[in-house]
N, C-alpha and C. Protein backbone atom coordinates (compact mmCIF):
# COMPACT_ATOMS: atom_id res chain seq x y z
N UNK A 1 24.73 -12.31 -0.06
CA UNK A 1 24.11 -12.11 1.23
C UNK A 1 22.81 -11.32 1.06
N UNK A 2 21.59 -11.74 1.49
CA UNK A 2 20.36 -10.98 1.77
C UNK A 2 20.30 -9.59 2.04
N UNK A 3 19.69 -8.75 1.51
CA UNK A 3 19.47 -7.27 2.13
C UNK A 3 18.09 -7.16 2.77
N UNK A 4 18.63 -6.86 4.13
CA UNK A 4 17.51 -6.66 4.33
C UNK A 4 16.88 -5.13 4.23
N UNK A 5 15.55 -4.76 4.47
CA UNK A 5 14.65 -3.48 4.15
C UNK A 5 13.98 -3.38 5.44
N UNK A 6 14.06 -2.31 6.32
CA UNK A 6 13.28 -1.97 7.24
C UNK A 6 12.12 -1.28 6.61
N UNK A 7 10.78 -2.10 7.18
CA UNK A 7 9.48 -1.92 6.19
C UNK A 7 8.63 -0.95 7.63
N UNK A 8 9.47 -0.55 8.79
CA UNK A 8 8.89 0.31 9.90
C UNK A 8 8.57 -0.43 11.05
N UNK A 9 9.13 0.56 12.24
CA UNK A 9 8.87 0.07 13.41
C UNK A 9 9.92 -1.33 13.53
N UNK A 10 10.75 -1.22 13.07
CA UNK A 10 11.95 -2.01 13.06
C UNK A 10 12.07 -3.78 12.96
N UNK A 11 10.78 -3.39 11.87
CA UNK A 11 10.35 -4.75 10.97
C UNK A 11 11.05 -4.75 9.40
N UNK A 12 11.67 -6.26 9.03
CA UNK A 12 12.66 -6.38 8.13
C UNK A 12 11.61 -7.15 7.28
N UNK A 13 12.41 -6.85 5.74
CA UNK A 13 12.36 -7.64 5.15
C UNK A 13 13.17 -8.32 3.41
N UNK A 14 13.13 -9.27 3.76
CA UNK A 14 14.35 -9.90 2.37
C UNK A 14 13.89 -8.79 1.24
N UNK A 15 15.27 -8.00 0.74
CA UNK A 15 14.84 -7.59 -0.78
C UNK A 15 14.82 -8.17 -1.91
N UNK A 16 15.22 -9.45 -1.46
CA UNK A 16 15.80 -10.42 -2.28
C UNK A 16 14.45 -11.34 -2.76
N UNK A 17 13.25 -11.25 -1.84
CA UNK A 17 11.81 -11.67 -2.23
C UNK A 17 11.15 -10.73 -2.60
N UNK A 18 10.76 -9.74 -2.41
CA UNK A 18 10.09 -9.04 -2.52
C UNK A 18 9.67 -8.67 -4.74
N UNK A 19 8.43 -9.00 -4.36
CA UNK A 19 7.72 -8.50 -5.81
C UNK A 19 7.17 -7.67 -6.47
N UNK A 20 6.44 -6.93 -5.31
CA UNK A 20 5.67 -5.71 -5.65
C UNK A 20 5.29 -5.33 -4.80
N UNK A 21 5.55 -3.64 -4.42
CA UNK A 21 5.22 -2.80 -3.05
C UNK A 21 3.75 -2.11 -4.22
N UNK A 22 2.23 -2.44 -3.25
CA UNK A 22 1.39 -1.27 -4.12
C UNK A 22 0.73 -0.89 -2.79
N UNK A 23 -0.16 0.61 -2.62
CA UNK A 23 -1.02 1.19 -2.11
C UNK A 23 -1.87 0.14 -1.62
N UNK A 24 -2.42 0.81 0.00
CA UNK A 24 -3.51 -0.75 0.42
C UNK A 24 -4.90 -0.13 0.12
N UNK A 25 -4.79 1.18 -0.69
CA UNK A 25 -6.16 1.94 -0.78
C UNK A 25 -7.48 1.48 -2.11
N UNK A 26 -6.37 0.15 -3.24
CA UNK A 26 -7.50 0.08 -4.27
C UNK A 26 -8.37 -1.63 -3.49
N UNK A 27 -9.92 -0.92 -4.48
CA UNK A 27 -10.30 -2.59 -3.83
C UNK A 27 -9.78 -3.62 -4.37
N UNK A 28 -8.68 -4.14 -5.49
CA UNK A 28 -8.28 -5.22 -5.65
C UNK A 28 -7.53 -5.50 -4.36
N UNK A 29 -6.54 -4.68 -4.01
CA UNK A 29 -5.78 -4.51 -2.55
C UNK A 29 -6.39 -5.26 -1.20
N UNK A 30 -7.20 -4.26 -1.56
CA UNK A 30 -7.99 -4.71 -0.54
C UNK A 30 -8.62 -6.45 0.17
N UNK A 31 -9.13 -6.91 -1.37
CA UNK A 31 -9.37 -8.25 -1.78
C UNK A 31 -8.53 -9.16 -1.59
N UNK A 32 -7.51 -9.13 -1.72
CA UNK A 32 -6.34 -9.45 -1.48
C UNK A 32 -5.34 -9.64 0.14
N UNK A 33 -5.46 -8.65 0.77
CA UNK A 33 -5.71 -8.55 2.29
C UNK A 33 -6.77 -9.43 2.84
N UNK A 34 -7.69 -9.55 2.51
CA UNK A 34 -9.00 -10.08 2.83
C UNK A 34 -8.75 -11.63 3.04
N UNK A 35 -8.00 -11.89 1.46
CA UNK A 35 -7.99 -13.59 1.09
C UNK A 35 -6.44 -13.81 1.79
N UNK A 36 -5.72 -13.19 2.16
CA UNK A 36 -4.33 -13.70 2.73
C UNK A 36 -4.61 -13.58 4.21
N UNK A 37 -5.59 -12.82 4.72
CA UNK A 37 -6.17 -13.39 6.21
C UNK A 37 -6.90 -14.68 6.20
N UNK A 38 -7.77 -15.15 5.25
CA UNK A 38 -8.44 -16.11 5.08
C UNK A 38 -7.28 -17.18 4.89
N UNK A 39 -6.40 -17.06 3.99
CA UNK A 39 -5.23 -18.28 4.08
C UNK A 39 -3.90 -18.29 4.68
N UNK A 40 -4.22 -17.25 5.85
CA UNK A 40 -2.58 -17.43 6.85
C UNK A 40 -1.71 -17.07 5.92
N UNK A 41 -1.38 -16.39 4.98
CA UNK A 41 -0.25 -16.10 4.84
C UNK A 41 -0.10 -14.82 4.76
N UNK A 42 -0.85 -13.75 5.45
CA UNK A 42 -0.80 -12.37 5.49
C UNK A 42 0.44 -11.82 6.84
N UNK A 43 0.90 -11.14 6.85
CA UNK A 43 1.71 -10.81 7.91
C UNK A 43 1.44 -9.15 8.59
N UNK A 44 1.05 -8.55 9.15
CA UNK A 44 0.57 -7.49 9.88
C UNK A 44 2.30 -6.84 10.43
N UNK A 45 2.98 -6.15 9.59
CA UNK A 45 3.85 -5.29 10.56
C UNK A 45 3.56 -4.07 10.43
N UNK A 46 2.18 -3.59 10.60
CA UNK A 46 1.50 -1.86 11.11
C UNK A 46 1.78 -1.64 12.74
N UNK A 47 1.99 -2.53 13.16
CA UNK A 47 2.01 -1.93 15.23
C UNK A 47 0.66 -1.43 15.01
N UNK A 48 -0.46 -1.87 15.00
CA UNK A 48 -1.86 -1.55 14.86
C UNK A 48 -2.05 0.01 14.29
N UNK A 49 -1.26 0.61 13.32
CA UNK A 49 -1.40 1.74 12.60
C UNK A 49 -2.29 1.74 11.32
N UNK A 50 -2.53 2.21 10.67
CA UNK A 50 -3.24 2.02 9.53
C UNK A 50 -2.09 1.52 8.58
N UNK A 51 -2.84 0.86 7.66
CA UNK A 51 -2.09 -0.23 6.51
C UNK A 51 -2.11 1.12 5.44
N UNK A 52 -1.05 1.15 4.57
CA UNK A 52 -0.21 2.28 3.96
C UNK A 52 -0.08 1.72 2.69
N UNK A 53 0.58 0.52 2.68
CA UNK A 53 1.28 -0.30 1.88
C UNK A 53 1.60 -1.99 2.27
N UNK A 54 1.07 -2.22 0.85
CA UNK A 54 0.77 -3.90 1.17
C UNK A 54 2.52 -4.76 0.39
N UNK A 55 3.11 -5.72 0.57
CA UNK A 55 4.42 -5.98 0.24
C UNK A 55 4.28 -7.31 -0.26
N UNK A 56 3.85 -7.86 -1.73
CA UNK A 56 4.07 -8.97 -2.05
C UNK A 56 4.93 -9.98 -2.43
N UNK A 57 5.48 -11.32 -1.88
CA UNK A 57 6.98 -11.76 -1.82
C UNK A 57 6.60 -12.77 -3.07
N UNK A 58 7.97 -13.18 -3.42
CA UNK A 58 8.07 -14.42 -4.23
C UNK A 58 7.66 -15.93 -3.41
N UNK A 59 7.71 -15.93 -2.35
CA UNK A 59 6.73 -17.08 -1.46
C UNK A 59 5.52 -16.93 -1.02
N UNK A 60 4.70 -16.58 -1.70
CA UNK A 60 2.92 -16.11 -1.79
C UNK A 60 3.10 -15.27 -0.35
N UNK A 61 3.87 -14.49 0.13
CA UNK A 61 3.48 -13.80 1.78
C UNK A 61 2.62 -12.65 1.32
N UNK A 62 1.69 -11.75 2.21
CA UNK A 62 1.53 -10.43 1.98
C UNK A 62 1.69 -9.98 3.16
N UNK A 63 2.61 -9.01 3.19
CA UNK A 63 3.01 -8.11 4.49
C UNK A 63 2.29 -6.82 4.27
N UNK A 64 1.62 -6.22 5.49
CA UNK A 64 1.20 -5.15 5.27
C UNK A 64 2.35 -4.12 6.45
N UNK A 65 2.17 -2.84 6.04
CA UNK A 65 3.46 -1.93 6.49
C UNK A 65 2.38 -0.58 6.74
N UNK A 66 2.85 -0.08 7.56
CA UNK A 66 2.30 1.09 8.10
C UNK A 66 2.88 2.63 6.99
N UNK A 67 4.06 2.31 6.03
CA UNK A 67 4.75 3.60 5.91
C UNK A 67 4.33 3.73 4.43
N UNK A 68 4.52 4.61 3.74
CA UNK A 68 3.96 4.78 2.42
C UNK A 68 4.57 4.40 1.37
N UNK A 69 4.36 3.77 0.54
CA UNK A 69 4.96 2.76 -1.22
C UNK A 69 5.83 3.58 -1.59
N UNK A 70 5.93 4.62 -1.31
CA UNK A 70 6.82 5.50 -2.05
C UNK A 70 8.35 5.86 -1.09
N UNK A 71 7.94 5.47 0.15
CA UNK A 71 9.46 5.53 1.01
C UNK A 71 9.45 3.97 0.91
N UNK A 72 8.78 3.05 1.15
CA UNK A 72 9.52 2.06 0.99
C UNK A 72 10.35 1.79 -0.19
N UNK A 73 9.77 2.07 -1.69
CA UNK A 73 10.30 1.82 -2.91
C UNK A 73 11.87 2.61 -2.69
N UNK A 74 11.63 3.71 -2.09
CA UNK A 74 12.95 4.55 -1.78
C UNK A 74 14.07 4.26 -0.90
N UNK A 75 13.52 3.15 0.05
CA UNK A 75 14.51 2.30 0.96
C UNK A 75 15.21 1.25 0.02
N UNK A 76 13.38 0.75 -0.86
CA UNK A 76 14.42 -0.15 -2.15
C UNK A 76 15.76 -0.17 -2.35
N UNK A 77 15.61 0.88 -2.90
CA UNK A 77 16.57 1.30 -3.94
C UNK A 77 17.66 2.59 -3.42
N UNK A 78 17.50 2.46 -1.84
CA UNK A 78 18.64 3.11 -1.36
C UNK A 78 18.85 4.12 -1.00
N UNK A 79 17.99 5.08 -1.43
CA UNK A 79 17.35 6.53 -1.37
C UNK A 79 17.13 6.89 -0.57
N UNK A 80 16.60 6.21 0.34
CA UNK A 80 15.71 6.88 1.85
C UNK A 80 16.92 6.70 3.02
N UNK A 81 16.70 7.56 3.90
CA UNK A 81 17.61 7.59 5.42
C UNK A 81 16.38 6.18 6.34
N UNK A 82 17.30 6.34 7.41
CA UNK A 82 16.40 5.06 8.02
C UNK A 82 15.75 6.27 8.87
N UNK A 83 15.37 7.52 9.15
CA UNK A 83 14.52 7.71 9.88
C UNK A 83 13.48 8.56 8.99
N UNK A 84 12.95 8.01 8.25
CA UNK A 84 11.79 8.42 7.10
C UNK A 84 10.46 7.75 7.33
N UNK A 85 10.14 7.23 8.57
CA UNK A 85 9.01 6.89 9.76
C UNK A 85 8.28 8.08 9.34
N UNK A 86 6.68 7.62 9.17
CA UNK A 86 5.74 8.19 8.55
C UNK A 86 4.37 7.78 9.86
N UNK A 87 4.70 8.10 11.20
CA UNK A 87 3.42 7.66 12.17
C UNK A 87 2.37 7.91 12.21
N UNK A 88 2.09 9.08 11.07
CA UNK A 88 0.91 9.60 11.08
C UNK A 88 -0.41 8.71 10.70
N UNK A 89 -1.80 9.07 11.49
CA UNK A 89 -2.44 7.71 10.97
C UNK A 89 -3.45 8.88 10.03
């Protein structure tokens, strides 16, 4: 069965895709955001907050997430409580 990962603001996602959580602060990142708006397959779950952390799947998606790489990696892997919401912009 799928696990899912609350990636904030009570947006899910398969752990079971997921490839690599990195920072949305380097310009490759960035570049990257740029070209997955240009080809529809970017997904926006910030609730118009600032982008924190970008979430790359095994089906080319890029989700961007409002909360920081380091609580999500920690939801990963089990570590984190579910109220570790980071709203600050």
């Amino acid at each position: 069965m799928a696990k899912l990962m609350n990636i904030g603001f009570g947006n899910m996602v398969n752990t079971d895709k997921i490839v690599s959580i990195i920072s949305s602060d380097s310009a490759p990142a960035k570049r990257m955001i740029s070209r997955g708006k240009e080809q529809e397959i970017l997904i926006d779950a910030t609730q118009g907050r600032r982008t924190k952390s970008v979430i790359f799947t095994e089906n080319n998606k890029i989700i961007l997430s409002a909360l920081q790489p380091e609580t999500l990696a920690g939801r990963f892997n089990g570590n984190a409580s579910e109220g570790d919401y980071d709203t600050k912009e």
